[in-house]
Protein backbone atom coordinates (compact mmCIF):
# COMPACT_ATOMS: atom_id res chain seq x y z
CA UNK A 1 27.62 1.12 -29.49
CA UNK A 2 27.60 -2.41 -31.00
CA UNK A 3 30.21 -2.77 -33.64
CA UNK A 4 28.82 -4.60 -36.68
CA UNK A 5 31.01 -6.11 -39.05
CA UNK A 6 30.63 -7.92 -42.66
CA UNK A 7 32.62 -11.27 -42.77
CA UNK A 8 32.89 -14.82 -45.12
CA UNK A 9 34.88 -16.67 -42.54
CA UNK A 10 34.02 -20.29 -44.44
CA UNK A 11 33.20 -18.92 -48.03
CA UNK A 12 33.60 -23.01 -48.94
CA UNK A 13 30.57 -23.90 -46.46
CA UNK A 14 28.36 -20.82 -46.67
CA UNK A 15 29.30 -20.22 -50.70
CA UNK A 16 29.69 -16.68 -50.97
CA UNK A 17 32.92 -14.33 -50.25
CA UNK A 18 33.24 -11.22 -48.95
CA UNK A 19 32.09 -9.18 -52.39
CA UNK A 20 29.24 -11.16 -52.30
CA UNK A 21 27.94 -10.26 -48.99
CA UNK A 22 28.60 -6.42 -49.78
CA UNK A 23 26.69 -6.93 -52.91
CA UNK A 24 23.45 -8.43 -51.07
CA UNK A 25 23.54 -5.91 -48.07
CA UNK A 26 23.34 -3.29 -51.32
CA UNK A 27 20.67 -5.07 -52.73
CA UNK A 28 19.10 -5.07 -49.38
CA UNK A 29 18.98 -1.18 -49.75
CA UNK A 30 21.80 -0.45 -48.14
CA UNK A 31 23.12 3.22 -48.87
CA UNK A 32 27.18 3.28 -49.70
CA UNK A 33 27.78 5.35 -46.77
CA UNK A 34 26.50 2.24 -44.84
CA UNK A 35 28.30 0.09 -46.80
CA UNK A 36 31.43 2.46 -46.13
CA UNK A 37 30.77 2.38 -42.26
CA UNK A 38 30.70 -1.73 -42.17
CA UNK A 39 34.32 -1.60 -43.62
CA UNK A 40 36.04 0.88 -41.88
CA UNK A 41 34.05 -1.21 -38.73
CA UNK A 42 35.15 -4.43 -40.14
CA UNK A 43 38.67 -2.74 -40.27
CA UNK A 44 38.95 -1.47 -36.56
CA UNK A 45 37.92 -5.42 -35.47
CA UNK A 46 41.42 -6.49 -37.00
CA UNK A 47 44.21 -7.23 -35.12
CA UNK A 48 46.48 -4.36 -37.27
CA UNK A 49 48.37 -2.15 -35.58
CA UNK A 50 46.57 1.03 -34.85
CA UNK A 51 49.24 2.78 -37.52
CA UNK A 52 48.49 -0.22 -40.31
CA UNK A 53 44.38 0.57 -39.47
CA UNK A 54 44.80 4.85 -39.78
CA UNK A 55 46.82 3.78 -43.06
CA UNK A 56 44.12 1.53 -44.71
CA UNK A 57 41.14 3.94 -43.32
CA UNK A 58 42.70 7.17 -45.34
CA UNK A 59 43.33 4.72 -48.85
CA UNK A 60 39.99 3.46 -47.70
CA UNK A 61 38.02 6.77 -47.60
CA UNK A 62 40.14 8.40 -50.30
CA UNK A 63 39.40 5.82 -52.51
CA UNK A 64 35.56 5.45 -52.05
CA UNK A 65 34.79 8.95 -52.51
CA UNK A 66 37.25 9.58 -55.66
CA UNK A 67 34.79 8.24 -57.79
């Protein structure tokens, strides 16, 4: 029930940015389902509106599975 989220809130401190934390959790063997269910987590932590969220989850979803 714990809502886990991938983030690069100080990419200047900690050197990396948000493609390169996807790219290690991948080489840490995560599957892109996984990797799917970390965004669409990170997305529901946002403050978007609930409309804005449904929005980016279909392009989301559409858009990782059209390949």
């Amino acid at each position: 029930g714990v809502r886990c989220t991938v983030n690069s809130d100080d990419p200047g401190m900690f050197e990396t940015d948000i493609n390169r934390e996807y790219l290690t959790l991948a080489g840490q063997r995560f599957a892109e389902d996984e990797l799917r269910q970390l965004a669409i987590a990170t997305l529901e932590s946002t403050f978007l509106s609930d409309a804005d969220k449904r929005a980016l989850r279909t392009q989301w979803l559409a858009a990782s599975t059209s390949h």
